[in-house]
N, C-alpha and C. Protein backbone atom coordinates (compact mmCIF):
# COMPACT_ATOMS: atom_id res chain seq x y z
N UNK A 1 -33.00 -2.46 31.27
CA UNK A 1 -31.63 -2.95 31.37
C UNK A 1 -31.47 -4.29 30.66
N UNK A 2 -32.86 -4.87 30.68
CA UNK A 2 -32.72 -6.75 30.32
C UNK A 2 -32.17 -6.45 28.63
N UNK A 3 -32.88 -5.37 27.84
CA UNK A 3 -32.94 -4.98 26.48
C UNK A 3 -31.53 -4.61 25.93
N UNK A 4 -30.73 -4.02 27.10
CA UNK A 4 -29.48 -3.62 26.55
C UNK A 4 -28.57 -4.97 26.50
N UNK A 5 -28.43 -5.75 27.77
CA UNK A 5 -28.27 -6.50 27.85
C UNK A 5 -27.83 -7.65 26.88
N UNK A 6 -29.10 -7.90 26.22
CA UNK A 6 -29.59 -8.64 25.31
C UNK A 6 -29.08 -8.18 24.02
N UNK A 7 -28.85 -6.90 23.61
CA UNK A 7 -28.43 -6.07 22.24
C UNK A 7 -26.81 -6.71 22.48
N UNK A 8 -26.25 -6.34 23.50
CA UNK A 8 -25.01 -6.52 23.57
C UNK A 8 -24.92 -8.34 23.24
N UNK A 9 -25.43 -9.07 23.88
CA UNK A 9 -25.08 -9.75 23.86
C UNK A 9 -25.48 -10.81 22.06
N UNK A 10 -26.07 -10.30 21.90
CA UNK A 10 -26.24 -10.29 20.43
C UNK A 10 -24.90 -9.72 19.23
N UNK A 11 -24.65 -8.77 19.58
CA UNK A 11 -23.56 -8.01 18.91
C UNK A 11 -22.53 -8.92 18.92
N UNK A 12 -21.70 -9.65 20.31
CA UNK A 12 -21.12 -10.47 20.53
C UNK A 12 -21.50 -11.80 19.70
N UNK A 13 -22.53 -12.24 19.58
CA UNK A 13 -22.40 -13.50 19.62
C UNK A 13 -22.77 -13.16 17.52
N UNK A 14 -23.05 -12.41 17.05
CA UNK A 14 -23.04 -11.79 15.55
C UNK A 14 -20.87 -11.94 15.27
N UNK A 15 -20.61 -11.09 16.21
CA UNK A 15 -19.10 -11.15 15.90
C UNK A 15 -17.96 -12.30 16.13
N UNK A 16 -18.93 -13.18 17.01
CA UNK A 16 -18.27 -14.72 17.13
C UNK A 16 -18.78 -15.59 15.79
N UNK A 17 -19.99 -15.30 15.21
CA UNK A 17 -19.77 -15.89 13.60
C UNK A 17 -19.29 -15.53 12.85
N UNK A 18 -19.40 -14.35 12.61
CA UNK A 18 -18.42 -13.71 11.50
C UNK A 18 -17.16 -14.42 11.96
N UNK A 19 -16.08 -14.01 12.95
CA UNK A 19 -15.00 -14.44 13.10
C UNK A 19 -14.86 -15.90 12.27
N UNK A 20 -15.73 -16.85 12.84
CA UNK A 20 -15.58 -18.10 13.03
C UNK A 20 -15.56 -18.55 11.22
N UNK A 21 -16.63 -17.84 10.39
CA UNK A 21 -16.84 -17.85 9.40
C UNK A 21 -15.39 -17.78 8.62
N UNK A 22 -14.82 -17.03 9.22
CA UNK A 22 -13.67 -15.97 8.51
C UNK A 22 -12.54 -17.21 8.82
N UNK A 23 -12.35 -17.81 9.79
CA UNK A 23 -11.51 -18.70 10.38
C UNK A 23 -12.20 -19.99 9.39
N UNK A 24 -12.54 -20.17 8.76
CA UNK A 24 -13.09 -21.34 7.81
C UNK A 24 -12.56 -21.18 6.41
N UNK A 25 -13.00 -20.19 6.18
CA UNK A 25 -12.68 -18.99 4.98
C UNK A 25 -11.36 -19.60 4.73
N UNK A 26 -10.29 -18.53 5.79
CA UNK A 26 -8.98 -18.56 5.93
C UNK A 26 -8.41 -20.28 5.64
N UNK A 27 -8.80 -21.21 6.33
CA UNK A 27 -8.17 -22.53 6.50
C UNK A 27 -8.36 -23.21 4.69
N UNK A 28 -9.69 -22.80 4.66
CA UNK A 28 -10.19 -23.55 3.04
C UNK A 28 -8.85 -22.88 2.41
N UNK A 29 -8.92 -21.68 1.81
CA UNK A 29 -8.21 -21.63 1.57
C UNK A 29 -6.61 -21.53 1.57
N UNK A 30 -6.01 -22.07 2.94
CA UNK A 30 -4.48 -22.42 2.72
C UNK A 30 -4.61 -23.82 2.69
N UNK A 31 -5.74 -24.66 2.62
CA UNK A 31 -5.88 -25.85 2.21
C UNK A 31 -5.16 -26.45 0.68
N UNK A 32 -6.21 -24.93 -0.33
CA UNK A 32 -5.79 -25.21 -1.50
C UNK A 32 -4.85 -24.30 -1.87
N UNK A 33 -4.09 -24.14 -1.70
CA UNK A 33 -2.60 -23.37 -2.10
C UNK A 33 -1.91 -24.41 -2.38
N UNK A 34 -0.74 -24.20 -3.13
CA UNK A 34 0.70 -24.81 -3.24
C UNK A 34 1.59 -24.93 -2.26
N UNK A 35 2.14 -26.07 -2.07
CA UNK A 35 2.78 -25.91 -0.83
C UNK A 35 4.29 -25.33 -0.85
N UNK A 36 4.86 -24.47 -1.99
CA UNK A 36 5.72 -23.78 -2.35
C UNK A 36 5.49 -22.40 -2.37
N UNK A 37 4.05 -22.22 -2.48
CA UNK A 37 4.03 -20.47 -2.82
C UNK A 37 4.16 -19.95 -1.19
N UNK A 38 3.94 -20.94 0.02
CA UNK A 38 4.38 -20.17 0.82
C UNK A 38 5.51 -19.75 1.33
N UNK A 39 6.69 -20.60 0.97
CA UNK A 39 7.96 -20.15 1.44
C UNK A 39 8.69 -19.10 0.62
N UNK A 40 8.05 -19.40 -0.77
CA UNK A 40 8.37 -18.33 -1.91
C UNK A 40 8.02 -17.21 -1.63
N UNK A 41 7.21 -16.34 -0.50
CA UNK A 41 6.92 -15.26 -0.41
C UNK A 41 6.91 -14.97 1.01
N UNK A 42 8.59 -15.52 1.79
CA UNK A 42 8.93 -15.40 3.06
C UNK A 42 8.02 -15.91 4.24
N UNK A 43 7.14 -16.62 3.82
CA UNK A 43 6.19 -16.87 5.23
C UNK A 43 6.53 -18.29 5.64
N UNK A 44 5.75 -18.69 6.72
CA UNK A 44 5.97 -19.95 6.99
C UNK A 44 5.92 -20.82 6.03
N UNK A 45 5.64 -22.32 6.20
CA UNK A 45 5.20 -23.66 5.50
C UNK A 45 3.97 -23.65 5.75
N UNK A 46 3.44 -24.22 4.52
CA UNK A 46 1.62 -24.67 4.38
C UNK A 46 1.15 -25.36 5.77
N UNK A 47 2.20 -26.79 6.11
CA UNK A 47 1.53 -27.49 7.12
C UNK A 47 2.16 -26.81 8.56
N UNK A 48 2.83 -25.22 8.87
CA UNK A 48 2.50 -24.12 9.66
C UNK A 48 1.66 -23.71 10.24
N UNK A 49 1.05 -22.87 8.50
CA UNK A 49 -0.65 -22.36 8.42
C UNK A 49 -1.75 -23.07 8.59
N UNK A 50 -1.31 -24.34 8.27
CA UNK A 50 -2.63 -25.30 8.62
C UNK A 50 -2.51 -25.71 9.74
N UNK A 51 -1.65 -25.45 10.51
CA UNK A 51 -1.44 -26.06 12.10
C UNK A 51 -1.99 -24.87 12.86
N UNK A 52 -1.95 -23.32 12.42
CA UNK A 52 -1.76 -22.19 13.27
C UNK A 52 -4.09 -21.87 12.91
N UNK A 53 -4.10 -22.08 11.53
CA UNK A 53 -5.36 -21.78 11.32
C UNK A 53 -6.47 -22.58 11.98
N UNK A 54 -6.25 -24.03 12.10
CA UNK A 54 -6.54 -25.22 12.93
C UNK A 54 -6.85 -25.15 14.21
N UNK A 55 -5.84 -24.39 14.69
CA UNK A 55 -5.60 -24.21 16.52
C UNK A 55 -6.89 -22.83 16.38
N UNK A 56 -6.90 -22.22 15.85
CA UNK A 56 -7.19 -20.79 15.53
C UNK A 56 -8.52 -21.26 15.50
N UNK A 57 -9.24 -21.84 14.63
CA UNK A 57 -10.66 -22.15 14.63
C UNK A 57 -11.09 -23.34 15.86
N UNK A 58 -10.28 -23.75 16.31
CA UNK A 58 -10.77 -24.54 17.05
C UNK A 58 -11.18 -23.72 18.49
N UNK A 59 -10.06 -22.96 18.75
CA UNK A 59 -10.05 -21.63 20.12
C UNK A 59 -11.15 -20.37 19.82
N UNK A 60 -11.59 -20.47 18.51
CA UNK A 60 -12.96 -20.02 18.53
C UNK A 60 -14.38 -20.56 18.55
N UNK A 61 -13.52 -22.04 18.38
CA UNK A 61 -15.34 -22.35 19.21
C UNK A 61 -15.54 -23.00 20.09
N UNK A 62 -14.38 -23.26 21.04
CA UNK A 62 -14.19 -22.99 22.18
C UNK A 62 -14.43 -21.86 23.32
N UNK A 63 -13.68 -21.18 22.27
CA UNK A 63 -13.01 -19.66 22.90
C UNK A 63 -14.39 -18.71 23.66
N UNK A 64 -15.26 -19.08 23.14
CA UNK A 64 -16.34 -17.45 23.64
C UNK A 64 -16.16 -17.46 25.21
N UNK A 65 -16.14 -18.49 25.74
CA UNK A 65 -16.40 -18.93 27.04
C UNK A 65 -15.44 -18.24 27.63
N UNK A 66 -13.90 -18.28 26.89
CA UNK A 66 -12.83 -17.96 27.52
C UNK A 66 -12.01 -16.29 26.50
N UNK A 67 -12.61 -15.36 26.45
CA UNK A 67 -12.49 -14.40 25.72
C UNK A 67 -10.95 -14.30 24.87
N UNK A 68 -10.16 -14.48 26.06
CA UNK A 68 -8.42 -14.28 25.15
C UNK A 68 -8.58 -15.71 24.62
N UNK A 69 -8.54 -16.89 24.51
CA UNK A 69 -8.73 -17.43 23.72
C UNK A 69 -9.23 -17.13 22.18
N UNK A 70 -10.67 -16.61 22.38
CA UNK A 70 -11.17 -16.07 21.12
C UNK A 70 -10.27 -15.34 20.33
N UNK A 71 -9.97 -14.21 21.17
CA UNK A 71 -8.82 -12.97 20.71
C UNK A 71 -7.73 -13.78 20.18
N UNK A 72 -6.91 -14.06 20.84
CA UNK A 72 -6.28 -15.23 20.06
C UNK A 72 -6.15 -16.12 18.63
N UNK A 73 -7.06 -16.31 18.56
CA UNK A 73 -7.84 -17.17 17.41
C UNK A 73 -8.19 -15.73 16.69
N UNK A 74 -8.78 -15.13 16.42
CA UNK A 74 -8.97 -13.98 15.71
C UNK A 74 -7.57 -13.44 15.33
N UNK A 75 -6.65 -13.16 15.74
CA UNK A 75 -5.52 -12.50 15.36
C UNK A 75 -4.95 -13.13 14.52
N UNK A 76 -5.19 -14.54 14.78
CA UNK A 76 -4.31 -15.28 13.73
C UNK A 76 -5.15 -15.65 12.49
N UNK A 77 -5.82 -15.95 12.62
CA UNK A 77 -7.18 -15.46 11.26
C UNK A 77 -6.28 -14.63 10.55
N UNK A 78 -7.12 -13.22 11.08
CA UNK A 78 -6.53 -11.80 10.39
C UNK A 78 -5.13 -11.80 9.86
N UNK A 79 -4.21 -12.27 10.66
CA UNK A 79 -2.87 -12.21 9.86
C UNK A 79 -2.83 -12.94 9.11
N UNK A 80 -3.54 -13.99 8.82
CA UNK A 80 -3.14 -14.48 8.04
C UNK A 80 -3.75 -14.61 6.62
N UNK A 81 -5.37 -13.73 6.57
CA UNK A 81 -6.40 -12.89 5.86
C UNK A 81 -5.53 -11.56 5.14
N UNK A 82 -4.87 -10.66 6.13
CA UNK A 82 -4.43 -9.97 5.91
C UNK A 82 -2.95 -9.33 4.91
N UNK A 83 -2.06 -10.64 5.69
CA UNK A 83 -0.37 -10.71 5.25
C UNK A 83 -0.64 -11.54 4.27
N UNK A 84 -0.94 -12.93 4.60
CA UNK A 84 -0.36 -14.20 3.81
C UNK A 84 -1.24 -14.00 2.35
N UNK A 85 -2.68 -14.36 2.42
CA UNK A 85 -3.24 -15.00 1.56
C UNK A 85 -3.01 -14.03 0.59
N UNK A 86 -3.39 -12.59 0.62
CA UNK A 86 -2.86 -11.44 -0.48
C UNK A 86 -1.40 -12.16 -1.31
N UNK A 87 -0.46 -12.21 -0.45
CA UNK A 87 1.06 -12.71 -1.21
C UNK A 87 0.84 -14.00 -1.76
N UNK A 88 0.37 -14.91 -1.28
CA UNK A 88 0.07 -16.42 -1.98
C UNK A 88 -0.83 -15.90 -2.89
N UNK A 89 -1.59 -15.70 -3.27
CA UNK A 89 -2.57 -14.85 -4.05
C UNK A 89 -1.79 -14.52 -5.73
N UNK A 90 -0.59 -13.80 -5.00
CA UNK A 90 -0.40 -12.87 -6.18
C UNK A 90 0.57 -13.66 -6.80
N UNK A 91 1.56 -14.71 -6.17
CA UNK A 91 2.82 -14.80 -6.44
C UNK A 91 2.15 -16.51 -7.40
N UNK A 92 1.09 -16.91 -7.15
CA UNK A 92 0.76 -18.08 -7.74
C UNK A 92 -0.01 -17.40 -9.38
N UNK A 93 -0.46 -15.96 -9.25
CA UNK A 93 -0.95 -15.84 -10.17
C UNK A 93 -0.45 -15.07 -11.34
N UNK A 94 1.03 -15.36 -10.88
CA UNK A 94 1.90 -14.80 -11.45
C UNK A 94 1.92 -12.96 -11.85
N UNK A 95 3.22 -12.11 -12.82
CA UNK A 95 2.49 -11.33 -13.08
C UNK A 95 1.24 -10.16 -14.00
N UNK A 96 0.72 -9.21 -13.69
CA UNK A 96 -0.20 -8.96 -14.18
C UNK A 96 0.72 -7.55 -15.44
N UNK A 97 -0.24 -7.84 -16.74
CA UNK A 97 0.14 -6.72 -17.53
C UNK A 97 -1.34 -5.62 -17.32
């Protein structure tokens, strides 16, 4: 039982770096963006994302202790991995032939 235990709790604490990694990732880069390409492509303001990504990495390394916290902090990562950085992405790099 100690072995499973231990696997699990490994798995967890593998998916609290990745996250955390990803929540670094995410912030670096709305660091270096323009602070125009985000309203240009309907989303919030830069100093938003840097307020929401901020809170976000901080509640993950906090967070393990307190699980919805973590969750928390992960979601907003992802959305903003997911939605934002793709559109800031494209709209700064103008378009492609």
């Amino acid at each position: 039982m100690q072995t499973v235990y231990s696997a699990q709790a490994m798995a967890f604490w593998i998916l609290q770096l990745i996250s955390l990694v990803g929540a670094v990732i995410a912030l670096f880069h709305a660091v270096r963006q323009r602070s125009d390409a985000f309203p240009a492509v309907g989303k919030l303001t830069k100093p938003a994302w840097l307020g929401i990504l901020g809170v976000a990495t901080l509640l993950m390394i906090v967070g393990p202790g307190i699980i919805f916290l973590w969750v928390i902090g992960v979601v907003a990562v992802c959305v903003y991995l997911v939605d934002v950085r793709p559109k800031v992405d494209a709209i700064q790099r103008g378009p492609r032939w």
